[in-house]
Protein backbone atom coordinates (compact mmCIF):
# COMPACT_ATOMS: atom_id res chain seq x y z
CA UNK A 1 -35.36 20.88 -67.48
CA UNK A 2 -36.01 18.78 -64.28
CA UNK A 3 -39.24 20.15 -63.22
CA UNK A 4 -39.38 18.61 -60.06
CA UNK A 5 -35.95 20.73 -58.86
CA UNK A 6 -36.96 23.72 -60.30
CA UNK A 7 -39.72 23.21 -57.91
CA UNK A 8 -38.33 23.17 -55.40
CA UNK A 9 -36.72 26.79 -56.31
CA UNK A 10 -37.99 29.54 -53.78
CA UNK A 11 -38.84 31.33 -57.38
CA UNK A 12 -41.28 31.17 -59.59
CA UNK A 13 -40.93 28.69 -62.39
CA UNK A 14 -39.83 29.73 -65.57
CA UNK A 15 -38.59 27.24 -68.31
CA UNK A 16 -36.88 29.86 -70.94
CA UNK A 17 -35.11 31.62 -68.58
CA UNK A 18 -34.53 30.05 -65.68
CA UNK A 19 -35.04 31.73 -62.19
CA UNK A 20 -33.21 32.96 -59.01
CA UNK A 21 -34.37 32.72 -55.72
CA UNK A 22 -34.94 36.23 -53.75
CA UNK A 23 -34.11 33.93 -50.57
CA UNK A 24 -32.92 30.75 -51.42
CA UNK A 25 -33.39 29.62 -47.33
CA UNK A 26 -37.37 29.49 -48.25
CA UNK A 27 -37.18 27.09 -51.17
CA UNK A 28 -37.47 23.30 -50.64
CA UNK A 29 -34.77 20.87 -49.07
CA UNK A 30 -33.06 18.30 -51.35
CA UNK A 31 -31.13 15.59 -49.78
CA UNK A 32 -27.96 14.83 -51.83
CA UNK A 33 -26.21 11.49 -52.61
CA UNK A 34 -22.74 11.76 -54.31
CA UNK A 35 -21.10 9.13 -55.94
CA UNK A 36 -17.61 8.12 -56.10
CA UNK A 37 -17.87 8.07 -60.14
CA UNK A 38 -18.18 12.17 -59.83
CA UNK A 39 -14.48 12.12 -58.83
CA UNK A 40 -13.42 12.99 -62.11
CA UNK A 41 -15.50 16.46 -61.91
CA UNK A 42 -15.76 17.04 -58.31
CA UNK A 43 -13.43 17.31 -55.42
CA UNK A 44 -16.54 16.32 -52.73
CA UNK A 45 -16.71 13.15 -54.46
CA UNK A 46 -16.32 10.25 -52.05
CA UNK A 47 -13.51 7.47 -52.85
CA UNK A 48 -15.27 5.28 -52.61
CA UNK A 49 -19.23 3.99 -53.35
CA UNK A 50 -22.03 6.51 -52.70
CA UNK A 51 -21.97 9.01 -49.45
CA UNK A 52 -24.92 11.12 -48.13
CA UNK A 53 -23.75 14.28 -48.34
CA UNK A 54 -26.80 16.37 -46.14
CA UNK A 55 -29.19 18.77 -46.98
CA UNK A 56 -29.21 21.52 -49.89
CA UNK A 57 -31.64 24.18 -51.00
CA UNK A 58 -32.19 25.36 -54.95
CA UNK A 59 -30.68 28.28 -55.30
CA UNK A 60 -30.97 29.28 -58.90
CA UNK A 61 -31.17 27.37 -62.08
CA UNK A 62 -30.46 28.49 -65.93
CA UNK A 63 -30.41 27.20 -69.25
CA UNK A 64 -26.88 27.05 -71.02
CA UNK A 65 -25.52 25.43 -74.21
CA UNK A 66 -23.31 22.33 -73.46
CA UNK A 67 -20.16 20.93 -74.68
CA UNK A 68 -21.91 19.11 -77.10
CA UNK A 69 -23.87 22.36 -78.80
CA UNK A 70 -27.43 20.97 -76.83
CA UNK A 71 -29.04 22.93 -74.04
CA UNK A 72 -28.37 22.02 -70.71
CA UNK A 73 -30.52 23.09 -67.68
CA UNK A 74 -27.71 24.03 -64.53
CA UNK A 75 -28.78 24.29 -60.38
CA UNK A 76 -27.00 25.82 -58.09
CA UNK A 77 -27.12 24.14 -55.00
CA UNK A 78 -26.10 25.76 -51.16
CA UNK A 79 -25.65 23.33 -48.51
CA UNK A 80 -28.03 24.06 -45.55
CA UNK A 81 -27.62 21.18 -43.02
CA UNK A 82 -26.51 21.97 -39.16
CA UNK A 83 -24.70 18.94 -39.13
CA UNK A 84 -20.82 19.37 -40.53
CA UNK A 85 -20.11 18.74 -44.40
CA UNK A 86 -18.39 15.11 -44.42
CA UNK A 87 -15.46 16.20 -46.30
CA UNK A 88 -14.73 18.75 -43.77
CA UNK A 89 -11.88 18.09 -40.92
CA UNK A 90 -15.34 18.51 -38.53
CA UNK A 91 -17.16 16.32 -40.38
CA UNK A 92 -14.41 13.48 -40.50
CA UNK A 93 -14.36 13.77 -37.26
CA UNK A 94 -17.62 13.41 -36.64
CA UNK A 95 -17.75 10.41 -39.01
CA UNK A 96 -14.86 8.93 -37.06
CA UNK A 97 -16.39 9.78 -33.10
CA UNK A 98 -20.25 7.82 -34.63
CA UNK A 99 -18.30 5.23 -35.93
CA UNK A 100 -19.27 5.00 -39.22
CA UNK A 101 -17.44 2.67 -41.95
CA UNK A 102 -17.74 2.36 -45.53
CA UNK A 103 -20.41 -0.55 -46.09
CA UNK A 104 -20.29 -2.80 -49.25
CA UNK A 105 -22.67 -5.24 -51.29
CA UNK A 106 -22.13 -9.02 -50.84
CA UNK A 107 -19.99 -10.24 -53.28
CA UNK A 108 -17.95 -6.26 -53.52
CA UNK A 109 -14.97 -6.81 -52.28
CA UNK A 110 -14.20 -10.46 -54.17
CA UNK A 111 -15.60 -8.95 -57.34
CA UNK A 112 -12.78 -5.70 -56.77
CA UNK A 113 -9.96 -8.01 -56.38
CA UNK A 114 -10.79 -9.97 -59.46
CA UNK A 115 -10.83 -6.79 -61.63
CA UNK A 116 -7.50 -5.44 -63.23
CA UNK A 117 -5.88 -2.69 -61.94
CA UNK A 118 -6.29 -0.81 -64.74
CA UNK A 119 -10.20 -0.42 -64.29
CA UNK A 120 -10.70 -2.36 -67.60
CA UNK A 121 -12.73 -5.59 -67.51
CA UNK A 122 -11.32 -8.52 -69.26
CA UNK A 123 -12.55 -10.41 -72.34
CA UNK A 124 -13.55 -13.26 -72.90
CA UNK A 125 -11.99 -15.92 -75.01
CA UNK A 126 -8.43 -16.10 -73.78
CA UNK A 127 -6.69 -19.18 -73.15
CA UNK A 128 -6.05 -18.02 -69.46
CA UNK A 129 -9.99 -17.03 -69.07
CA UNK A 130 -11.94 -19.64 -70.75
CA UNK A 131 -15.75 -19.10 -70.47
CA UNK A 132 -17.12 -22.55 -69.04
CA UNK A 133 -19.24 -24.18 -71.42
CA UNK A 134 -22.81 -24.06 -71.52
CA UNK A 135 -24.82 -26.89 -71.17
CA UNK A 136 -27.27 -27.60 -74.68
CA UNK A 137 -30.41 -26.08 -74.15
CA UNK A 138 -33.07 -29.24 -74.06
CA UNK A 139 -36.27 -28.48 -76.04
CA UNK A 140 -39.61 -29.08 -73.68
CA UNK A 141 -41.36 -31.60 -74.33
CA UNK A 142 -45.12 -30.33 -75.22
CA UNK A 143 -47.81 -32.74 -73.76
CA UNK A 144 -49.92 -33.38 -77.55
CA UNK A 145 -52.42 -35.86 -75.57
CA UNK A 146 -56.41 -35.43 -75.90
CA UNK A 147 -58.32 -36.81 -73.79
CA UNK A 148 -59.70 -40.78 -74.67
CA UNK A 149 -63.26 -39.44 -74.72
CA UNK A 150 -62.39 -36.77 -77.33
CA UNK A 151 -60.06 -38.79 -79.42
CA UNK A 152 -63.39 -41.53 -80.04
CA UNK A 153 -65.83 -37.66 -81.31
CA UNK A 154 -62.45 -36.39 -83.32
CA UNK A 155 -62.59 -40.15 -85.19
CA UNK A 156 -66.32 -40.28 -85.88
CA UNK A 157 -65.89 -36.88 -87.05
CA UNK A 158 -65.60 -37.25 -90.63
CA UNK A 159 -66.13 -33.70 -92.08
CA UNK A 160 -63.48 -32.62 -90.17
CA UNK A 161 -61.07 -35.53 -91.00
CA UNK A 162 -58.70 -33.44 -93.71
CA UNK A 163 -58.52 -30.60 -91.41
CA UNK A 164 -57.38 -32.13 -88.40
CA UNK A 165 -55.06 -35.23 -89.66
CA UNK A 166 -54.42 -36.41 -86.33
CA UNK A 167 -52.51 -40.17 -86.54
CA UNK A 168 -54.47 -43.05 -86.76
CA UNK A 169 -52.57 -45.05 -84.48
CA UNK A 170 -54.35 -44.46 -81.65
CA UNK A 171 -52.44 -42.82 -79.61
CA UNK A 172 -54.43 -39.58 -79.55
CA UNK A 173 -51.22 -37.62 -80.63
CA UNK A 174 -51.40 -34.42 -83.05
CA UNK A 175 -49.30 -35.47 -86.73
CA UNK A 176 -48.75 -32.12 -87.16
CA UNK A 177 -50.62 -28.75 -85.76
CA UNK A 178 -53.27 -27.57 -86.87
CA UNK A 179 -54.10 -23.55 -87.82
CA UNK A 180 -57.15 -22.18 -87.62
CA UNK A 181 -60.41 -22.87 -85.73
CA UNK A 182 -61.70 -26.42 -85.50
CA UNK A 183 -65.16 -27.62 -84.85
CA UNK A 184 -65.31 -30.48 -82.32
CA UNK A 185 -68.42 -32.25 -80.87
CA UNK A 186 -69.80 -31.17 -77.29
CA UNK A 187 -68.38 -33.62 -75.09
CA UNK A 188 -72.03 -34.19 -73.39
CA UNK A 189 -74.15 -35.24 -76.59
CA UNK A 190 -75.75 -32.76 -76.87
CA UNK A 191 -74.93 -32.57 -80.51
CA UNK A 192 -74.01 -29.02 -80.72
CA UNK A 193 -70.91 -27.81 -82.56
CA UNK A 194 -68.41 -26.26 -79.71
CA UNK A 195 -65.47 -23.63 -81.03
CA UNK A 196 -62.09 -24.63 -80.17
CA UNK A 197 -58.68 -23.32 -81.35
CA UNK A 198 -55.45 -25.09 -81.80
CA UNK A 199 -52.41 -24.21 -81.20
């Protein structure tokens, strides 16, 4: 059950049985959107895209079994706006004196004329609608350079040699990662033993 309609029910709430307002012109408003994808259930739908349809009040709501065999919560909704429904002649004509149009999304109106007619998106694959092809995804390059003053403590370091194997070349570059923590010299002197995980 939505508990935030029921709420707004001019009844008190009850989630077994549902509830009926005594006067449903007390309860709470709710604005309404429809959608033009309620057109296969709902003569108000628009024809297009999504159309404020005005103010409603709750009044009743009940549990009933669905089409599939689960419950379902239903609302009754009565329209309670002074302004004219807009499928109405009035409210067409209202719509019409305002001037207000239908607006669509960047990009609406070249993406409709590019789908079939049949509603059905196309696949992929087909000789007539090759996908372009995709660039090969370049690996990043990781940055494996320590700093000249640490590479001269890692080399001195002898205890540590086996565990670190870094390349004797020189170049300050990891062989291979290491796992696990790794003790490296204090950078100052100081002689203490710092903590430091690798990667």
């Amino acid at each position: 059950m939505s508990m935030a309609l029921a709420k707004c029910c001019a009844a008190p709430i009850n989630a077994k049985e549902g509830a009926e307002a005594k006067s449903w012109e007390d309860g709470r408003q709710i604005r309404v959107v429809r959608n033009c994808k309620l057109i296969k259930h709902s003569k108000y739908a628009p024809k297009e895209g999504n159309r404020y349809d005005g103010i409603y009040k709750l009044v009743r709501y009940w549990p009933e079994t669905g089409r599939s065999g689960f419950l379902v919560w239903r609302y009754l909704l009565r329209r309670d706006d002074p302004d004219p429904a807009p499928w109405t002649p009035a409210g067409k004509a209202m719509t019409k004196k305002l001037g207000l149009k239908v607006r669509y999304p960047e990009g609406y109106e070249e993406n409709k004329e590019n789908t079939p007619k049949n509603g059905k998106k196309r696949k992929r694959g087909g000789d007539d609608d090759a996908a372009p092809e995709e660039k090969p995804k370049v690996p990043k390059k990781v940055n494996n350079e320590i700093a000249g003053a640490l590479v001269g403590l890692i080399k001195k370091d002898s205890q540590n040699a086996k565990t670190l194997e870094y390349s004797r070349a020189g170049t300050g570059k990891l062989a291979r990662p290491c796992h696990g923590p790794v003790l490296v010299r204090n950078l100052h002197g100081s002689g203490q033993r710092a903590h430091h995980n690798t990667l």
